[in-house]
PDB file of N, CA and C in Angstrom:
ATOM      1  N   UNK A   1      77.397 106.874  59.379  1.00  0.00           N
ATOM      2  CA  UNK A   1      78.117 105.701  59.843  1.00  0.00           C
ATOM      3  C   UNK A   1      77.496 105.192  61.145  1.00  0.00           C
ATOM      4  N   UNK A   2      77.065 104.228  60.980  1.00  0.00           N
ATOM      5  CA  UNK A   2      76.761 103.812  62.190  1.00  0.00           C
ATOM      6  C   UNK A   2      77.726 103.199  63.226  1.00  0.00           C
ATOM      7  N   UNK A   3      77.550 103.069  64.703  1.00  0.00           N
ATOM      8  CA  UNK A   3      78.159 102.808  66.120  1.00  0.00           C
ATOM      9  C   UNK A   3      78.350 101.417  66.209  1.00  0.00           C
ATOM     10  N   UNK A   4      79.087 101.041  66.672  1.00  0.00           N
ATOM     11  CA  UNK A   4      79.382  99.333  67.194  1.00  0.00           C
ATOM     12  C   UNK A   4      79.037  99.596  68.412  1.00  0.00           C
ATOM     13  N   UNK A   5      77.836  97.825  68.046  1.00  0.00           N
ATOM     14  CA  UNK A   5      77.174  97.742  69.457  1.00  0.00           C
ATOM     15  C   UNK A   5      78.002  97.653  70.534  1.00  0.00           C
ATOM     16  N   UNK A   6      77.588  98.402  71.990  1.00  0.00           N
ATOM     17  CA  UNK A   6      78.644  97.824  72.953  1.00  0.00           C
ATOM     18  C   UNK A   6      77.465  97.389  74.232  1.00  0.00           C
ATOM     19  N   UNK A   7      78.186  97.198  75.281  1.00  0.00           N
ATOM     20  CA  UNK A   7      77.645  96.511  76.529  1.00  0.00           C
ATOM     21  C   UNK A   7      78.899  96.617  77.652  1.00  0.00           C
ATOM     22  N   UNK A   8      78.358  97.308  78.619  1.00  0.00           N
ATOM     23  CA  UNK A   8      78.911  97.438  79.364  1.00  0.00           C
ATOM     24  C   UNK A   8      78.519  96.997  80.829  1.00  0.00           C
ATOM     25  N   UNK A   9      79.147  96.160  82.053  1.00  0.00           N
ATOM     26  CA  UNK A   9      78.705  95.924  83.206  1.00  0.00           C
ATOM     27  C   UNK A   9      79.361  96.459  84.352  1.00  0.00           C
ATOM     28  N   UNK A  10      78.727  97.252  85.374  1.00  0.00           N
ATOM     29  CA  UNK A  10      79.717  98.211  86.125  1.00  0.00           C
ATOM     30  C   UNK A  10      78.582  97.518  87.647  1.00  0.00           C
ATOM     31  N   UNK A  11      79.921  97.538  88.503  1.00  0.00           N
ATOM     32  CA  UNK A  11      79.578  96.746  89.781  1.00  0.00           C
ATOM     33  C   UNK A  11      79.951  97.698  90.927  1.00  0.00           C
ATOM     34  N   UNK A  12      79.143  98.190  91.918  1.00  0.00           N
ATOM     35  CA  UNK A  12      79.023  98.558  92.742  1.00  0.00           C
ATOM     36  C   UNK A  12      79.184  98.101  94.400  1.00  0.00           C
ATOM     37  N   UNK A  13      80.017  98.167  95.030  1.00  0.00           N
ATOM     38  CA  UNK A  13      79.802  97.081  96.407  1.00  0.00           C
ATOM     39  C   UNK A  13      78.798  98.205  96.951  1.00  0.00           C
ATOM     40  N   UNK A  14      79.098  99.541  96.872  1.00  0.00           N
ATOM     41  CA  UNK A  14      78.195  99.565  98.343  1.00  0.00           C
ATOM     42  C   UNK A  14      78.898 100.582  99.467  1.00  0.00           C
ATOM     43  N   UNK A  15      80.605 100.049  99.055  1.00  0.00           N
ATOM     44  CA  UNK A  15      81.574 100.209 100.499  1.00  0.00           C
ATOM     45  C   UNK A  15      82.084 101.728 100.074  1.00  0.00           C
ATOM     46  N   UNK A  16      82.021 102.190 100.042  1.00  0.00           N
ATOM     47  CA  UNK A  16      82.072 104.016  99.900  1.00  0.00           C
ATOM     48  C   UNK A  16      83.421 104.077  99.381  1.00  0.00           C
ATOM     49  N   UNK A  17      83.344 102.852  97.799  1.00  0.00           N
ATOM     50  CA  UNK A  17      84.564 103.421  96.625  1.00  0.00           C
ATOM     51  C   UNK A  17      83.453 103.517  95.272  1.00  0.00           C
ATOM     52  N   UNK A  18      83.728 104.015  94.602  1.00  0.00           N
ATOM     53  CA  UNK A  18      83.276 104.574  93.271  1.00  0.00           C
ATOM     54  C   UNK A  18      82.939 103.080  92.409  1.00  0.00           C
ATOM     55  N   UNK A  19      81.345 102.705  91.488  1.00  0.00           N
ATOM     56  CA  UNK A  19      81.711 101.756  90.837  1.00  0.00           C
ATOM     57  C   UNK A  19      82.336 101.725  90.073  1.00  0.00           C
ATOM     58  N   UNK A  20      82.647 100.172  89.593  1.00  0.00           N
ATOM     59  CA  UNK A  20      83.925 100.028  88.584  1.00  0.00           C
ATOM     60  C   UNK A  20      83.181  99.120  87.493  1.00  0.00           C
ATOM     61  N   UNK A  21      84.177  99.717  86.282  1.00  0.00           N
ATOM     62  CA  UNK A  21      83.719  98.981  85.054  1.00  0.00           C
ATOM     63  C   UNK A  21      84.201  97.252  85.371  1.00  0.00           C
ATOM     64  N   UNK A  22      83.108  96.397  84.963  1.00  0.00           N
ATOM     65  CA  UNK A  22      83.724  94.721  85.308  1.00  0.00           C
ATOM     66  C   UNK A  22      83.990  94.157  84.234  1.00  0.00           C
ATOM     67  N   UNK A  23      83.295  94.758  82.957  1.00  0.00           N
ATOM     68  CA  UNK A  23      83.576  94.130  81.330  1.00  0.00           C
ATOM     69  C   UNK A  23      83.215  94.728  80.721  1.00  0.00           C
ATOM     70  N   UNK A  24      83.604  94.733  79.305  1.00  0.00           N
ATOM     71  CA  UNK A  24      83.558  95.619  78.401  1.00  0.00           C
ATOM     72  C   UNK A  24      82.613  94.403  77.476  1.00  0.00           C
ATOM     73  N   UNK A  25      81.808  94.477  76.279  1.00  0.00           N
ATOM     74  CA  UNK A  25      81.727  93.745  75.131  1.00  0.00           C
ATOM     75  C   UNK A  25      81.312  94.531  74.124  1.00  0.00           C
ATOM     76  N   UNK A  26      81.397  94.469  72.611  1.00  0.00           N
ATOM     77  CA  UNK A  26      81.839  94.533  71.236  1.00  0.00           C
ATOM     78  C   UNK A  26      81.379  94.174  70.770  1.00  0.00           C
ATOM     79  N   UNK A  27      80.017  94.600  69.385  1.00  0.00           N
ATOM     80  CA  UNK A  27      80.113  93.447  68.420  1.00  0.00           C
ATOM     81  C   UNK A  27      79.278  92.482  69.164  1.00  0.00           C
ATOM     82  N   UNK A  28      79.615  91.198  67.809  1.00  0.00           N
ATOM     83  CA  UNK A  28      79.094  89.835  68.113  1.00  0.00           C
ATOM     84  C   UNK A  28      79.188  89.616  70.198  1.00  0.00           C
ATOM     85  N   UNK A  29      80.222  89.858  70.829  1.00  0.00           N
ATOM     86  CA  UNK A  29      80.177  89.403  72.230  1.00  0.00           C
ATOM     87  C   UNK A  29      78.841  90.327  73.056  1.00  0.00           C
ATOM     88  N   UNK A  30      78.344  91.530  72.408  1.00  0.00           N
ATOM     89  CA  UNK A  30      77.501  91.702  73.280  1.00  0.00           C
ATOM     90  C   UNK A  30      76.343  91.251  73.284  1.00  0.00           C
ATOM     91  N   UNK A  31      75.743  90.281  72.373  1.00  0.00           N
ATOM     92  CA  UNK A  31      74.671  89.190  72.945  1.00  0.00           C
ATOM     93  C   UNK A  31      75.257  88.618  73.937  1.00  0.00           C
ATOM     94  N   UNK A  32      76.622  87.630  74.229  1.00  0.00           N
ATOM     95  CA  UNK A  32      76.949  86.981  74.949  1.00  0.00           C
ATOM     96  C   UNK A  32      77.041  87.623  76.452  1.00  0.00           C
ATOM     97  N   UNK A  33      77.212  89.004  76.592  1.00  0.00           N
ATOM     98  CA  UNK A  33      77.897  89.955  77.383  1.00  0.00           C
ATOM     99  C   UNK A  33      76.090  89.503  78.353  1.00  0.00           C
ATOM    100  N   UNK A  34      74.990  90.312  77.612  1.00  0.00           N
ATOM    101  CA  UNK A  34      74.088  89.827  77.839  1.00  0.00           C
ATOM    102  C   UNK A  34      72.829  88.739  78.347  1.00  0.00           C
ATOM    103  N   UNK A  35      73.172  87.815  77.290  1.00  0.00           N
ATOM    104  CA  UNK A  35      72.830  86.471  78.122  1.00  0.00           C
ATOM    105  C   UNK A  35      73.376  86.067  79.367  1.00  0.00           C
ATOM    106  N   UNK A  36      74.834  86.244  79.740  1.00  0.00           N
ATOM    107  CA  UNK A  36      75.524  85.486  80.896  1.00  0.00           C
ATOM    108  C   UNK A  36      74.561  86.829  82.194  1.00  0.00           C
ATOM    109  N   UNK A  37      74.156  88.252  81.563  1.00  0.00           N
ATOM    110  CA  UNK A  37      73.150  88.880  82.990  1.00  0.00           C
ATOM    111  C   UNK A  37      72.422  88.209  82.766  1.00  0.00           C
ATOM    112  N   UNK A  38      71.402  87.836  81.588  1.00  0.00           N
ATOM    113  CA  UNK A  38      70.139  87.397  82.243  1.00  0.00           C
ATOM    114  C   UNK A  38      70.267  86.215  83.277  1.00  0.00           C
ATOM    115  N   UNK A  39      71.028  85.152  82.414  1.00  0.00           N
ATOM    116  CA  UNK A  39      71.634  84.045  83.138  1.00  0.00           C
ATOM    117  C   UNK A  39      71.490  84.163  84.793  1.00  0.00           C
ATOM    118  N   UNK A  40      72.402  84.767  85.053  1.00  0.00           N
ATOM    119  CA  UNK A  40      72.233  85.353  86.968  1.00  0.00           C
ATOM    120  C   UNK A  40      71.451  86.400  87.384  1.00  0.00           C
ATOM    121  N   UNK A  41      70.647  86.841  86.217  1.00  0.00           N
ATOM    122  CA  UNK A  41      69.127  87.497  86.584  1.00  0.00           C
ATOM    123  C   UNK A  41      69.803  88.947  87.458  1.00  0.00           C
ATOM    124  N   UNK A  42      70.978  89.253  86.836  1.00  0.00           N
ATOM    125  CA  UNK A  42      71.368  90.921  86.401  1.00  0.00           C
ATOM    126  C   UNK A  42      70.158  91.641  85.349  1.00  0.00           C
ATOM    127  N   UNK A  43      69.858  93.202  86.319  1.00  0.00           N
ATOM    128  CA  UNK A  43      69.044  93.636  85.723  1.00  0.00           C
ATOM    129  C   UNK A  43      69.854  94.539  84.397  1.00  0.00           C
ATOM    130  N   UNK A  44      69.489  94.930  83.522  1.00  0.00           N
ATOM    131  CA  UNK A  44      69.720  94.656  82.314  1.00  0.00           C
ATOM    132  C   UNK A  44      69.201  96.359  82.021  1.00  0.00           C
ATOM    133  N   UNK A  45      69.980  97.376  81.664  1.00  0.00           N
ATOM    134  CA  UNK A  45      69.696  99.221  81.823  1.00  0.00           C
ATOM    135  C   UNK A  45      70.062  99.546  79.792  1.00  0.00           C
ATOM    136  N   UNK A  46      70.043  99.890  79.161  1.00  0.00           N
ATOM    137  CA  UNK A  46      70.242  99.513  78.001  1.00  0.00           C
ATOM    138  C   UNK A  46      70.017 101.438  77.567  1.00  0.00           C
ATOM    139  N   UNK A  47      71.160 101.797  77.863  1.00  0.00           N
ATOM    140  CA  UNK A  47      71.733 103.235  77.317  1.00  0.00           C
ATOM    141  C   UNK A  47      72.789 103.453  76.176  1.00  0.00           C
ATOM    142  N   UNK A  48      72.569 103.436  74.985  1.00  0.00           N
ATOM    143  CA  UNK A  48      73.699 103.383  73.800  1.00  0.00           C
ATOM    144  C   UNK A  48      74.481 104.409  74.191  1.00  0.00           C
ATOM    145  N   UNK A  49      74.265 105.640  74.501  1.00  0.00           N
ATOM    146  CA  UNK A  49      75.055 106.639  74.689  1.00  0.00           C
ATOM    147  C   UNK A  49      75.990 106.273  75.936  1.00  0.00           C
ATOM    148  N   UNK A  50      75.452 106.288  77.270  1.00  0.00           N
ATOM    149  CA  UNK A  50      76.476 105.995  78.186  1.00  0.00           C
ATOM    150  C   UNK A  50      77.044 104.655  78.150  1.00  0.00           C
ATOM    151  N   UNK A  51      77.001 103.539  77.264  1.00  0.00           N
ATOM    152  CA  UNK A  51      77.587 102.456  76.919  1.00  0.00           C
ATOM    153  C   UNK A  51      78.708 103.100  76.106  1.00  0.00           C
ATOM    154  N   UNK A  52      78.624 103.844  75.169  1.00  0.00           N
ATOM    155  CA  UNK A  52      79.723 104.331  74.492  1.00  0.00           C
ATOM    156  C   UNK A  52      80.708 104.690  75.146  1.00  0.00           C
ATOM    157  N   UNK A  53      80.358 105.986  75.928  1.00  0.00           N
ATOM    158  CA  UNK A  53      81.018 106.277  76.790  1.00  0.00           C
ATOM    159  C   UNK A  53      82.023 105.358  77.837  1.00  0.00           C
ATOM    160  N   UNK A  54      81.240 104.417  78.723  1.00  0.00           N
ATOM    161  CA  UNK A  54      81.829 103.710  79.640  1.00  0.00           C
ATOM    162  C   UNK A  54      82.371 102.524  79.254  1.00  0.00           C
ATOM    163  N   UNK A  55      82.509 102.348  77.606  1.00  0.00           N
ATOM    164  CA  UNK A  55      83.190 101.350  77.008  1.00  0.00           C
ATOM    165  C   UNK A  55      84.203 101.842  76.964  1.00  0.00           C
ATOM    166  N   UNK A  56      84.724 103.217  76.880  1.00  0.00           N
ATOM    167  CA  UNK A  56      86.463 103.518  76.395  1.00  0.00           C
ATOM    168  C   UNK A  56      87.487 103.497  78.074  1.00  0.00           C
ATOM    169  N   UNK A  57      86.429 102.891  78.760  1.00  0.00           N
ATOM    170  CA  UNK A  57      87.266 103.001  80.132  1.00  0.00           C
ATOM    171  C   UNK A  57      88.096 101.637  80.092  1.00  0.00           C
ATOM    172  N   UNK A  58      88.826 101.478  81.137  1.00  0.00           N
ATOM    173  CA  UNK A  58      89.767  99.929  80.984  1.00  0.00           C
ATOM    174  C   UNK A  58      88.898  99.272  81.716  1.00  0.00           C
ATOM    175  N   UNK A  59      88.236  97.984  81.922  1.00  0.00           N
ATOM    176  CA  UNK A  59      87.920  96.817  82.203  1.00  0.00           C
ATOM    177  C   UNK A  59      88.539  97.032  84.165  1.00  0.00           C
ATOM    178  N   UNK A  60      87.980  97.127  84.856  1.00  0.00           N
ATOM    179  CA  UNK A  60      88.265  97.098  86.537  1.00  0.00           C
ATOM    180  C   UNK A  60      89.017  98.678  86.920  1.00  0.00           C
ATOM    181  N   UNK A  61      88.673  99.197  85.914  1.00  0.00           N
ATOM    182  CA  UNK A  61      88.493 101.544  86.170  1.00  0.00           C
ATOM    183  C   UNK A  61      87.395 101.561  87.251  1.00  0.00           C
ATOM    184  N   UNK A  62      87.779 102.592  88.161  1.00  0.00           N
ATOM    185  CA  UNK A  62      86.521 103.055  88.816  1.00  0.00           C
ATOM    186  C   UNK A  62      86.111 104.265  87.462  1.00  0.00           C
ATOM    187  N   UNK A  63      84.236 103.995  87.709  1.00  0.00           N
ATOM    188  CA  UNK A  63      84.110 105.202  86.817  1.00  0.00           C
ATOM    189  C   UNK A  63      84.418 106.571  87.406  1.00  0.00           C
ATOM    190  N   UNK A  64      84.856 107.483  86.155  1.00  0.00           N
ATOM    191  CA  UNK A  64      85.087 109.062  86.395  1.00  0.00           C
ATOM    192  C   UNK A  64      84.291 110.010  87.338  1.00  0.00           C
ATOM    193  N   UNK A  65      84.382 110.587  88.294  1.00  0.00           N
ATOM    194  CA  UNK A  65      83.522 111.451  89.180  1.00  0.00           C
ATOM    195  C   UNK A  65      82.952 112.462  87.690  1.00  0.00           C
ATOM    196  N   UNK A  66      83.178 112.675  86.813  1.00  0.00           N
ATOM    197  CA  UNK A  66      82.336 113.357  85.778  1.00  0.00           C
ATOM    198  C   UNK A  66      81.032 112.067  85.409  1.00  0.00           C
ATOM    199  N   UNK A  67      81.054 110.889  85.282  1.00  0.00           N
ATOM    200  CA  UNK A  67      80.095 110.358  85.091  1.00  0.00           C
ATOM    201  C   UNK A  67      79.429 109.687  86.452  1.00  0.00           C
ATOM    202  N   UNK A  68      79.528 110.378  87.537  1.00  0.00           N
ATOM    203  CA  UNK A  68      78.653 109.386  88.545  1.00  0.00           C
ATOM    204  C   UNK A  68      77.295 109.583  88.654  1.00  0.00           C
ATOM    205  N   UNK A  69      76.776 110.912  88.094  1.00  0.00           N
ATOM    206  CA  UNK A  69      75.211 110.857  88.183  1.00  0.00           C
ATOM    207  C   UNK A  69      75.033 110.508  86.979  1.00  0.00           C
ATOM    208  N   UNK A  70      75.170 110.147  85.702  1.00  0.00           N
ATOM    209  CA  UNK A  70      74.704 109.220  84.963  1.00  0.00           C
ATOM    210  C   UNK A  70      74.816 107.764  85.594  1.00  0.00           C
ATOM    211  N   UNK A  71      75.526 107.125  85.965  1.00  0.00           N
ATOM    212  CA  UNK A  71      75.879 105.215  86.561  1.00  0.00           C
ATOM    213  C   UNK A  71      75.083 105.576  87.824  1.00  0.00           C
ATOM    214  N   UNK A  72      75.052 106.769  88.888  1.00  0.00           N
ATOM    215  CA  UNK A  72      73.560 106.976  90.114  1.00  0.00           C
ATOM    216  C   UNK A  72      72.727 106.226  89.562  1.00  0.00           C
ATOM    217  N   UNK A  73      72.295 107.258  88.053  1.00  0.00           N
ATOM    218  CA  UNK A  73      70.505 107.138  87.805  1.00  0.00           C
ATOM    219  C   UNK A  73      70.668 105.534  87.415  1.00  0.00           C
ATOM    220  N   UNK A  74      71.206 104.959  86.683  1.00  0.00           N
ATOM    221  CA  UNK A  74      71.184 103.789  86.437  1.00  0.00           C
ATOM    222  C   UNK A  74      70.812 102.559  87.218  1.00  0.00           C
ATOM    223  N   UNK A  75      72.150 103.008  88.213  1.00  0.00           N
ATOM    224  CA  UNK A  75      72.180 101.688  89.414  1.00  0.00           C
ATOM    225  C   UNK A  75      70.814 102.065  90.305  1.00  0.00           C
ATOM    226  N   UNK A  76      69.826 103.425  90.620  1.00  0.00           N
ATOM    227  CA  UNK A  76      68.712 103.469  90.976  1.00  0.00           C
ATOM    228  C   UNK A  76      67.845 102.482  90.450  1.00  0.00           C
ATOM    229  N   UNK A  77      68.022 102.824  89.490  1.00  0.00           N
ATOM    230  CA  UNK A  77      66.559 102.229  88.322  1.00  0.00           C
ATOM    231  C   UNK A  77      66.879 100.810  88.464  1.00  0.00           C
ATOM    232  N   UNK A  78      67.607  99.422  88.703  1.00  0.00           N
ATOM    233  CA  UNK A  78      68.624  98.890  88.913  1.00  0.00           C
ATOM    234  C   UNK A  78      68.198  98.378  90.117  1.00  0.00           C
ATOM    235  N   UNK A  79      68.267  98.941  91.274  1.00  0.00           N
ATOM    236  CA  UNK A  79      67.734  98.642  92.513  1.00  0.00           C
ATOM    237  C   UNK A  79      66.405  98.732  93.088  1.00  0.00           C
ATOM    238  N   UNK A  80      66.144  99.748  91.957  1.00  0.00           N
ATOM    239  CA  UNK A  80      64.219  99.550  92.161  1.00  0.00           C
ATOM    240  C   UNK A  80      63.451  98.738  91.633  1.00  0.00           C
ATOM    241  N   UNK A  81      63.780  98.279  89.974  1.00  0.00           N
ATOM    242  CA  UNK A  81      63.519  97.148  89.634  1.00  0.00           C
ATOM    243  C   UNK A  81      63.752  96.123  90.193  1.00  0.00           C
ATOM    244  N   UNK A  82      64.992  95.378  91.221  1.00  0.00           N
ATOM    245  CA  UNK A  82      65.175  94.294  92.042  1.00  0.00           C
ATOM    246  C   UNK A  82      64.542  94.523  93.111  1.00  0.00           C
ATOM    247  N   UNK A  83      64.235  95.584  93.718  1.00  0.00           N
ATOM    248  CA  UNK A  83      63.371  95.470  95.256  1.00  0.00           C
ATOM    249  C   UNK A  83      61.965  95.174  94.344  1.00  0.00           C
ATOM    250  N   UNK A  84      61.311  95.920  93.444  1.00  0.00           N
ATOM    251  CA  UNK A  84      60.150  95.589  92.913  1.00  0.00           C
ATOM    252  C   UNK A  84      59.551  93.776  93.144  1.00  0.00           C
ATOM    253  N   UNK A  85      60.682  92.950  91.898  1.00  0.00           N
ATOM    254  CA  UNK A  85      60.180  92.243  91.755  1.00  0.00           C
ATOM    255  C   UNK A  85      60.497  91.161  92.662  1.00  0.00           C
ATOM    256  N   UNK A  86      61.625  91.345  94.133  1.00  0.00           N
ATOM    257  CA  UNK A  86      62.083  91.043  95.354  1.00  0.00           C
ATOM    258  C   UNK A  86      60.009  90.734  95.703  1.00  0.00           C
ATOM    259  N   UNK A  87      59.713  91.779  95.500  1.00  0.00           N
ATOM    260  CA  UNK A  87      58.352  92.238  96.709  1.00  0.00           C
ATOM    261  C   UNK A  87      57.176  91.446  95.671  1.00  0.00           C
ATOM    262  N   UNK A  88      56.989  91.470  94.369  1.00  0.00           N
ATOM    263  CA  UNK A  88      55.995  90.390  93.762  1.00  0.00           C
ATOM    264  C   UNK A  88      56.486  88.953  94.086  1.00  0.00           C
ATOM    265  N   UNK A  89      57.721  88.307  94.133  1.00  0.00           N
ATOM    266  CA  UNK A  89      57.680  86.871  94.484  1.00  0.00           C
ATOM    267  C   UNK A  89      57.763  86.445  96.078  1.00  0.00           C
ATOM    268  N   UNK A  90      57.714  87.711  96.959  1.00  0.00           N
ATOM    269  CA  UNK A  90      57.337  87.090  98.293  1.00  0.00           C
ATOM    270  C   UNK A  90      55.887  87.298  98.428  1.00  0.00           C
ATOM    271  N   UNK A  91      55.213  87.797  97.470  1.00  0.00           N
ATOM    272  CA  UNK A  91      53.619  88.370  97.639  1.00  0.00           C
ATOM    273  C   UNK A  91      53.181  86.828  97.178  1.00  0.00           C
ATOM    274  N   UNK A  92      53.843  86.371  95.813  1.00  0.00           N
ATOM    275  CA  UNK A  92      53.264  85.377  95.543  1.00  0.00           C
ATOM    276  C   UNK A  92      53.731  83.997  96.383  1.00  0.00           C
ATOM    277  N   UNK A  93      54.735  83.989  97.404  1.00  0.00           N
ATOM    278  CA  UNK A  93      54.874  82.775  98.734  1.00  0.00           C
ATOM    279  C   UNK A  93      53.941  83.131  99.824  1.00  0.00           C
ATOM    280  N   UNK A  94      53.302  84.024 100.109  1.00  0.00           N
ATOM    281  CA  UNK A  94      52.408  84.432 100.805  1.00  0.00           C
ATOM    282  C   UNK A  94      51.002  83.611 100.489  1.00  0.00           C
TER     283      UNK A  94
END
């Protein structure tokens, strides 16, 4: 049997509380879930397994202290890809 696609977006401030799930999508909505990151040029982490997972949470949950070093490694990869390509488009105003 196969899994229903999901998509999940989890937002981080920063301010020393736990991130929180911001939307859930399903199905047909997770193209849409999708397009609206690229749209505002959200980087885009694409884990079926921890999507499963962080789909059964409610919509504005902080995630579980059992999953914070999985959503860590994420939001790393996440922030290194945005400083990355932060540092190719001031190379190329230079």
């Amino acid at each position: 049997m196969q899994r229903e696609e999901k998509a999940v977006a989890v937002g981080y401030s920063g301010k020393g509380e736990a991130p929180k799930i911001l939307a859930v999508a399903r199905g047909m909505l997770v193209g849409r879930l999708l397009e609206i990151a690229e749209e505002h040029d959200i980087t885009i982490y694409r884990n079926s397994d921890l999507a499963e997972v962080l789909a059964a949470l409610e919509v504005g949950s902080e995630i579980p202290e059992e999953l914070f070093h999985a959503v860590a490694e994420v939001l790393a990869y996440c922030y290194a890809v945005n400083e990355r390509f932060k540092e190719k488009i001031e190379q190329l105003d230079t």
